[in-house]
PDB file of N, CA and C in Angstrom:
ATOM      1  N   UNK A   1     -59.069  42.359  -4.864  1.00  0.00           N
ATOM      2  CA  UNK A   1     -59.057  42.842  -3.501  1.00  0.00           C
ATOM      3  C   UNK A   1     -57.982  43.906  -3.348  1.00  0.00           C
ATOM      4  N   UNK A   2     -58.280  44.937  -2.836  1.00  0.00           N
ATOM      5  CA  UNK A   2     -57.496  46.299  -2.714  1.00  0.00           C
ATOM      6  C   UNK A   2     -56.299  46.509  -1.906  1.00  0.00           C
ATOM      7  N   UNK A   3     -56.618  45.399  -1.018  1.00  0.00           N
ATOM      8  CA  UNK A   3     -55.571  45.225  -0.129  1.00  0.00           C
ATOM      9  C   UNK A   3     -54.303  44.365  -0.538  1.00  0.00           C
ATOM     10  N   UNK A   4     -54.552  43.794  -1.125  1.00  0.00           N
ATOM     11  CA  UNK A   4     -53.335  42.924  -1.844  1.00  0.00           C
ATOM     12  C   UNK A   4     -52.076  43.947  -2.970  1.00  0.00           C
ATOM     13  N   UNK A   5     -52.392  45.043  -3.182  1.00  0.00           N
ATOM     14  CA  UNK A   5     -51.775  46.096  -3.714  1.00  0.00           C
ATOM     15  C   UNK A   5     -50.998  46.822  -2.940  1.00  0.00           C
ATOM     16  N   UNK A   6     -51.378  47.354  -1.582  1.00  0.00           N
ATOM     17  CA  UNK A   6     -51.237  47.622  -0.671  1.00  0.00           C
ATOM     18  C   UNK A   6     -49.234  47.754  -0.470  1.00  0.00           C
ATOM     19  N   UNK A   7     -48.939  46.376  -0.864  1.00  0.00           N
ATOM     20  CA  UNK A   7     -47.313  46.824  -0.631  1.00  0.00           C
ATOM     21  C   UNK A   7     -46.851  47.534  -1.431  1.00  0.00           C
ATOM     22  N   UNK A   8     -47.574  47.514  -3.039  1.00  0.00           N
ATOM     23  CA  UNK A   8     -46.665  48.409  -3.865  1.00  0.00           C
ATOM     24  C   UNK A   8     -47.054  49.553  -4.415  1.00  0.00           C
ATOM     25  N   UNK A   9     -47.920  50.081  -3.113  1.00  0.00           N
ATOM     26  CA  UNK A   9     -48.568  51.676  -3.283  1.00  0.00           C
ATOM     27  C   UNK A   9     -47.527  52.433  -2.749  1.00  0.00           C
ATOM     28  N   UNK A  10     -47.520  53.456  -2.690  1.00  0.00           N
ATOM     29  CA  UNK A  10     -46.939  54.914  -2.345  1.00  0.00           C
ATOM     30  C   UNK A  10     -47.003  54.983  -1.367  1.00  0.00           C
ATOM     31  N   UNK A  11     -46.512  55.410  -0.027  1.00  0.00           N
ATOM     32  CA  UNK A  11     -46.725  55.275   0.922  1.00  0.00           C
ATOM     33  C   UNK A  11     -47.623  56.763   1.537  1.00  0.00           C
ATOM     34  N   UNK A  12     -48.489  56.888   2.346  1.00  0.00           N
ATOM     35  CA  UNK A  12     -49.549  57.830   2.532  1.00  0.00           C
ATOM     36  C   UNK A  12     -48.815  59.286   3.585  1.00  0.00           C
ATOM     37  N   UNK A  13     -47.799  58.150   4.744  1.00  0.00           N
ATOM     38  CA  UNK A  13     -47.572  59.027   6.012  1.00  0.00           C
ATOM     39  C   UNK A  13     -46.334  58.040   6.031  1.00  0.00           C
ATOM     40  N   UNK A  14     -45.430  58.914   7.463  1.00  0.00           N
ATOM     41  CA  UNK A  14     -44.848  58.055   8.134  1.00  0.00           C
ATOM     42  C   UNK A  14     -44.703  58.138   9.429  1.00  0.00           C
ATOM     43  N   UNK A  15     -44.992  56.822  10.360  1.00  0.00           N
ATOM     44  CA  UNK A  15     -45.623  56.898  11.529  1.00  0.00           C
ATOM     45  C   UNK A  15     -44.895  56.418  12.279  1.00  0.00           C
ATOM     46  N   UNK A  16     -44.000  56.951  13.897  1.00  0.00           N
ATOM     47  CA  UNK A  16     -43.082  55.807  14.644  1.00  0.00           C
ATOM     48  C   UNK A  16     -43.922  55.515  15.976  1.00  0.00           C
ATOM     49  N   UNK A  17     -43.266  54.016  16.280  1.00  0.00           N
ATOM     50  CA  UNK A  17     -43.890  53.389  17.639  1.00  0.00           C
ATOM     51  C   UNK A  17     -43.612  53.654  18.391  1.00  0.00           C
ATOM     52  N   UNK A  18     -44.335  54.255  18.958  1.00  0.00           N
ATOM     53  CA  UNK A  18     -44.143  54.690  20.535  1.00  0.00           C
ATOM     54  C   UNK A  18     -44.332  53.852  21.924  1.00  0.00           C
ATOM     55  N   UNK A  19     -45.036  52.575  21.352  1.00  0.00           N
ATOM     56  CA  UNK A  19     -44.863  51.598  22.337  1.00  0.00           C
ATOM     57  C   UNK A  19     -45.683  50.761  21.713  1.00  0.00           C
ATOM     58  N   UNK A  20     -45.110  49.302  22.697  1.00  0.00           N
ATOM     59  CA  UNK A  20     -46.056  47.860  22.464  1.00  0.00           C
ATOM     60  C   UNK A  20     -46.495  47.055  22.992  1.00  0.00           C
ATOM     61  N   UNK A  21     -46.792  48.072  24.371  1.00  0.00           N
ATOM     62  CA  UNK A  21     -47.693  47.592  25.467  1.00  0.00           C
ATOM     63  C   UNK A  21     -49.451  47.285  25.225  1.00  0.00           C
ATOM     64  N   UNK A  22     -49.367  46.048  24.511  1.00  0.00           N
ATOM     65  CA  UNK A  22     -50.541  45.909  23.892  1.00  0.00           C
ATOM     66  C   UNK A  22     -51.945  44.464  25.379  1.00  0.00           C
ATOM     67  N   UNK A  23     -52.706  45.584  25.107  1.00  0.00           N
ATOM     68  CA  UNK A  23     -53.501  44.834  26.541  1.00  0.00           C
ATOM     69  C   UNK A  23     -54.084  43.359  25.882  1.00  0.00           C
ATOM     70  N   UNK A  24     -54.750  43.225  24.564  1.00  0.00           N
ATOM     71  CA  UNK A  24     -54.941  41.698  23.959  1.00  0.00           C
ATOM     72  C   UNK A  24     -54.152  41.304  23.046  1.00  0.00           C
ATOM     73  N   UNK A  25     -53.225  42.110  22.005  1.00  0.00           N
ATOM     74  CA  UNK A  25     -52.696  41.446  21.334  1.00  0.00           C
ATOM     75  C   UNK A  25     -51.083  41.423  21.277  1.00  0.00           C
ATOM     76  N   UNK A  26     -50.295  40.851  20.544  1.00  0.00           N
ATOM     77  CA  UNK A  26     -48.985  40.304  20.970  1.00  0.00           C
ATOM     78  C   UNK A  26     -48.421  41.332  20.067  1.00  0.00           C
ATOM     79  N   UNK A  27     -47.721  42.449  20.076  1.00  0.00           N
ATOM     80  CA  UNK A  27     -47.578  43.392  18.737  1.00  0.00           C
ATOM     81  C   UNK A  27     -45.721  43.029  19.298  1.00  0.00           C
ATOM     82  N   UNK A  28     -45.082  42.954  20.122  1.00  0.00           N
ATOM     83  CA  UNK A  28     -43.558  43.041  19.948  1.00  0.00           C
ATOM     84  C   UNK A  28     -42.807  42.473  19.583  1.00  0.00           C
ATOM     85  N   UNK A  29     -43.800  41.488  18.939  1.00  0.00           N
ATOM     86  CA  UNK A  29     -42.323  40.482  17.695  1.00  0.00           C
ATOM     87  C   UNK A  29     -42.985  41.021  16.530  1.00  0.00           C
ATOM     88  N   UNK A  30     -43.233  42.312  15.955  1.00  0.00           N
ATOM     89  CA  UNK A  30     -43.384  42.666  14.927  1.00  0.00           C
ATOM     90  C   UNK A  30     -43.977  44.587  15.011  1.00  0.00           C
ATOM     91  N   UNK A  31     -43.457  44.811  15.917  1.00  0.00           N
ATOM     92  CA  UNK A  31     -43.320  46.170  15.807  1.00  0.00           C
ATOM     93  C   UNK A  31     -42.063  46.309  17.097  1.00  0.00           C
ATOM     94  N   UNK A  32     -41.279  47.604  16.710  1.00  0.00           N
ATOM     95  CA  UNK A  32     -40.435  47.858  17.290  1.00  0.00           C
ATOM     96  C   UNK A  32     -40.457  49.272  18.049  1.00  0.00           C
ATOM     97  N   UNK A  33     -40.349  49.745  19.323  1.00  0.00           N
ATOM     98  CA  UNK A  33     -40.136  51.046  19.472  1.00  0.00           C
ATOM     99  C   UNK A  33     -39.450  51.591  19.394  1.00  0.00           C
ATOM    100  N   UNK A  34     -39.520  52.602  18.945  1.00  0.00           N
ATOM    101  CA  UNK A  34     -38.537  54.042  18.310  1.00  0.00           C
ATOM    102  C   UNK A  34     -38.446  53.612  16.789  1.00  0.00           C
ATOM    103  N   UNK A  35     -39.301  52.615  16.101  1.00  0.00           N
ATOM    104  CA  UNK A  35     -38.919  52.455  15.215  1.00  0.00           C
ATOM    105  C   UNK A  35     -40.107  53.153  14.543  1.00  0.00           C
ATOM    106  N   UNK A  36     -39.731  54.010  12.942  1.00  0.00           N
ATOM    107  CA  UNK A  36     -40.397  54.779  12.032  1.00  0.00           C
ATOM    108  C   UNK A  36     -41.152  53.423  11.297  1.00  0.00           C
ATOM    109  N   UNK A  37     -42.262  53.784  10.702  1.00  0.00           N
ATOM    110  CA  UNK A  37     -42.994  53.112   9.853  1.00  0.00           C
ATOM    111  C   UNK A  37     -43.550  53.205   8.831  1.00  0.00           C
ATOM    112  N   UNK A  38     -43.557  52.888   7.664  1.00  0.00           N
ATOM    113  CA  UNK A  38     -44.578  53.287   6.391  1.00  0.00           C
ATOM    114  C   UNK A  38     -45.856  52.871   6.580  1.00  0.00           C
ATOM    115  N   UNK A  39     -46.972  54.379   6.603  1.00  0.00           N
ATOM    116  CA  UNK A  39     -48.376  53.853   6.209  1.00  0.00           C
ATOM    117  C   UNK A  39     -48.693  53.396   4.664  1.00  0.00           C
ATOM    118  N   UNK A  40     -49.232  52.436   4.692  1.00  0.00           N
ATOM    119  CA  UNK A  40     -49.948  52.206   3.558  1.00  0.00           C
ATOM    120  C   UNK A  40     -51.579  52.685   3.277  1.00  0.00           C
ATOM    121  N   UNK A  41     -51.823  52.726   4.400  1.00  0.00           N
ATOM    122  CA  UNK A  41     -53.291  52.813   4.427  1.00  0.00           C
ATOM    123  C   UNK A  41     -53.997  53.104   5.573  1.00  0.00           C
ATOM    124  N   UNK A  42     -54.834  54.385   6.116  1.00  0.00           N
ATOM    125  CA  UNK A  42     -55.794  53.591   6.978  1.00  0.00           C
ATOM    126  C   UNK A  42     -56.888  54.117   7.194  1.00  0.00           C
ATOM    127  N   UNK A  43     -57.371  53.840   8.163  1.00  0.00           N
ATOM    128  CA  UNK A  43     -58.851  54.071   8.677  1.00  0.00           C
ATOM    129  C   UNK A  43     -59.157  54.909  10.004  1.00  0.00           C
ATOM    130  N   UNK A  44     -59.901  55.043  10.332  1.00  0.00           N
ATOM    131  CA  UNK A  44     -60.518  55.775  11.370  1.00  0.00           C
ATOM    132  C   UNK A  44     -59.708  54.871  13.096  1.00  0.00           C
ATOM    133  N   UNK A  45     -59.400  54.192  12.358  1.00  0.00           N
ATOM    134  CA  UNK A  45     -58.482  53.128  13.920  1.00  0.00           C
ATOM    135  C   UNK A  45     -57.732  52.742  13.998  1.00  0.00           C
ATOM    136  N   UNK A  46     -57.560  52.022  12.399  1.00  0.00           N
ATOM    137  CA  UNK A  46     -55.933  51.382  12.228  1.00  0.00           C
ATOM    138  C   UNK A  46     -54.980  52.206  11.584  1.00  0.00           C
ATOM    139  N   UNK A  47     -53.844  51.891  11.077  1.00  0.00           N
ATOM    140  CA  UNK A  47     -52.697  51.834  10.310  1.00  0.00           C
ATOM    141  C   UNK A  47     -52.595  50.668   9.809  1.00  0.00           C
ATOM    142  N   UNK A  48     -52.275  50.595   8.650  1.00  0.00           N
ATOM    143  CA  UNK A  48     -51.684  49.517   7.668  1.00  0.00           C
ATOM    144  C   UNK A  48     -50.867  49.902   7.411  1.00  0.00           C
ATOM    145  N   UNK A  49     -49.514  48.937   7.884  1.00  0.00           N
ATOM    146  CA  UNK A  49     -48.333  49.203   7.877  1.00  0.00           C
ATOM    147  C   UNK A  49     -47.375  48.002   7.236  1.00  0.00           C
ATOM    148  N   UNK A  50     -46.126  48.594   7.065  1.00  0.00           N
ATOM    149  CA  UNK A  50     -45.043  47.426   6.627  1.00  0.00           C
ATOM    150  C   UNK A  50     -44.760  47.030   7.546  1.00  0.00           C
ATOM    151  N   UNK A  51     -44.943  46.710   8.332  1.00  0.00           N
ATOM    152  CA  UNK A  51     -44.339  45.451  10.360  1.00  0.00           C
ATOM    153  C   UNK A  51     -42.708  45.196   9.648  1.00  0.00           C
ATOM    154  N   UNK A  52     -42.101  44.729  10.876  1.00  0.00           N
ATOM    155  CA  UNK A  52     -40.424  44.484  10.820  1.00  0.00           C
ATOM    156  C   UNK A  52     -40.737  42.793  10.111  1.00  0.00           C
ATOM    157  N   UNK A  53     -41.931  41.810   9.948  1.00  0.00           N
ATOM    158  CA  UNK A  53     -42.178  40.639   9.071  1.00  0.00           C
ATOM    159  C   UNK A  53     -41.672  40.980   7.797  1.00  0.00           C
ATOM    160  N   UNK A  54     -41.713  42.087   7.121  1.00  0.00           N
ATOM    161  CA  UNK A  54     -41.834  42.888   5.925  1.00  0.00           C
ATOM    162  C   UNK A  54     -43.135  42.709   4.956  1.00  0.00           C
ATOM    163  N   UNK A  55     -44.656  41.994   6.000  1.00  0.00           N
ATOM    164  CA  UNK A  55     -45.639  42.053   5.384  1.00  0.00           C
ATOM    165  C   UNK A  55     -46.511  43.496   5.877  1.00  0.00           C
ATOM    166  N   UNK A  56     -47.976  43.636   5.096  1.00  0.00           N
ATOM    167  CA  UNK A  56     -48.629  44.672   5.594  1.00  0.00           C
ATOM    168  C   UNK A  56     -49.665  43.891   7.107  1.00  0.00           C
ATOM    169  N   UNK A  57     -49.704  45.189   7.686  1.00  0.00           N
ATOM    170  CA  UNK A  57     -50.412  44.139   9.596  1.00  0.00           C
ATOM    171  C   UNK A  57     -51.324  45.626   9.645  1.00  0.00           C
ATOM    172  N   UNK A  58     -52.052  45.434  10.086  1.00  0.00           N
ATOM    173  CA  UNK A  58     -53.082  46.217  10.784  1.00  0.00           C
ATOM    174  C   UNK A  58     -53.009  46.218  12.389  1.00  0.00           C
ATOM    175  N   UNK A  59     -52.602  47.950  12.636  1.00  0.00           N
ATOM    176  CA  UNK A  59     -52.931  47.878  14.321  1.00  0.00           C
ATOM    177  C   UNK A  59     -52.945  49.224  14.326  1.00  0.00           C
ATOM    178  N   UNK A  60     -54.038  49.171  15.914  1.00  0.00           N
ATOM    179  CA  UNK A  60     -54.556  50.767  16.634  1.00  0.00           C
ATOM    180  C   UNK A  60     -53.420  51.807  16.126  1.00  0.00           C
ATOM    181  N   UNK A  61     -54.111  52.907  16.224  1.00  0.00           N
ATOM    182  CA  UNK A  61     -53.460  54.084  15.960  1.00  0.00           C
ATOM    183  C   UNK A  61     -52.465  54.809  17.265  1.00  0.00           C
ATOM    184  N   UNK A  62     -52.870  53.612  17.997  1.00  0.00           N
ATOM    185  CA  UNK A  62     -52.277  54.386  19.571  1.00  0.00           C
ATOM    186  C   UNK A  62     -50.826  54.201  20.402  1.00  0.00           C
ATOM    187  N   UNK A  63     -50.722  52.998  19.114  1.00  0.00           N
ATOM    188  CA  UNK A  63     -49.169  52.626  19.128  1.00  0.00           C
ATOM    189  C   UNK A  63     -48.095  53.410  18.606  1.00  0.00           C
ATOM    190  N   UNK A  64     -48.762  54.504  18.038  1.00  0.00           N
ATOM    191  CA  UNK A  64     -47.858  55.387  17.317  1.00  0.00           C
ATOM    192  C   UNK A  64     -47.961  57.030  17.050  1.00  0.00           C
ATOM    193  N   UNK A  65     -47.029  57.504  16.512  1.00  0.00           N
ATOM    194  CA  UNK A  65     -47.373  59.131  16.255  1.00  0.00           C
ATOM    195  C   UNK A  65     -46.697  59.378  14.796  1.00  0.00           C
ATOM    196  N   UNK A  66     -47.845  60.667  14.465  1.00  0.00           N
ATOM    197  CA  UNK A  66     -47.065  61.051  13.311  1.00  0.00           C
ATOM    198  C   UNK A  66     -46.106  61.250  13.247  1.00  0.00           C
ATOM    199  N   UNK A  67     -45.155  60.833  11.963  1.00  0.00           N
ATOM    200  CA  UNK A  67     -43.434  61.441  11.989  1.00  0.00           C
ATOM    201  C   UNK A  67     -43.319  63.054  10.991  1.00  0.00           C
ATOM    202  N   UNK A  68     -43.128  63.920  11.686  1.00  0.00           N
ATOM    203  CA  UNK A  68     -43.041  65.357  10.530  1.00  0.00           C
ATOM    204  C   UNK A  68     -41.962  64.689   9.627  1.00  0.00           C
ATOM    205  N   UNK A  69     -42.175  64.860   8.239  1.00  0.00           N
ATOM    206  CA  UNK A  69     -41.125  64.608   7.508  1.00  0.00           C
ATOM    207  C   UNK A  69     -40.200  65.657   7.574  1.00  0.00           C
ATOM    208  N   UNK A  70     -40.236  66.321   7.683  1.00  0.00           N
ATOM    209  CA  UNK A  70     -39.512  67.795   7.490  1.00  0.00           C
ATOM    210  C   UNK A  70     -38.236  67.641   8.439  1.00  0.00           C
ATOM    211  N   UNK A  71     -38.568  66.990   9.939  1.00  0.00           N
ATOM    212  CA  UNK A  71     -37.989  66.871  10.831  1.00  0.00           C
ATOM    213  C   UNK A  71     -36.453  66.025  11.034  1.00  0.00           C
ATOM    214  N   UNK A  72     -36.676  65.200   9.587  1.00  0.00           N
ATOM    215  CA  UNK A  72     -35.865  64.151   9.702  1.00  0.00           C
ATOM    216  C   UNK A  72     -34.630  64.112  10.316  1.00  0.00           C
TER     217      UNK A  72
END
């Protein structure tokens, strides 16, 4: 399963939360705002990310924005 690799890939992007005003699910004991994130992976909706758990979590893309690396 492809996903089980997932932590010790390369990371794709890096993405920060812009909020965790989530309407069904509970995202603020495991995402932080203003906090940067490693993508691992995603799709047309999610992010697969490292969460502050230090496992990989899947959530909307709307919690967040691209980070320019350049910008740092």
């Amino acid at each position: 399963m492809l996903h089980n690799v997932w932590a010790d890939k390369e990371s794709v992007k890096l993405v920060k939360c812009t909020h965790t005003n989530a309407e069904k699910f509970l995202v603020n004991n495991v995402l932080t705002e203003g906090k940067t994130y490693e993508v691992k992976n995603e799709t047309e909706e999610f992010y697969f990310i490292v969460d502050n758990t230090g496992k990989i979590g899947g959530f909307y893309k709307d919690y967040f924005e691209e980070v320019n690396e350049n910008k740092k």
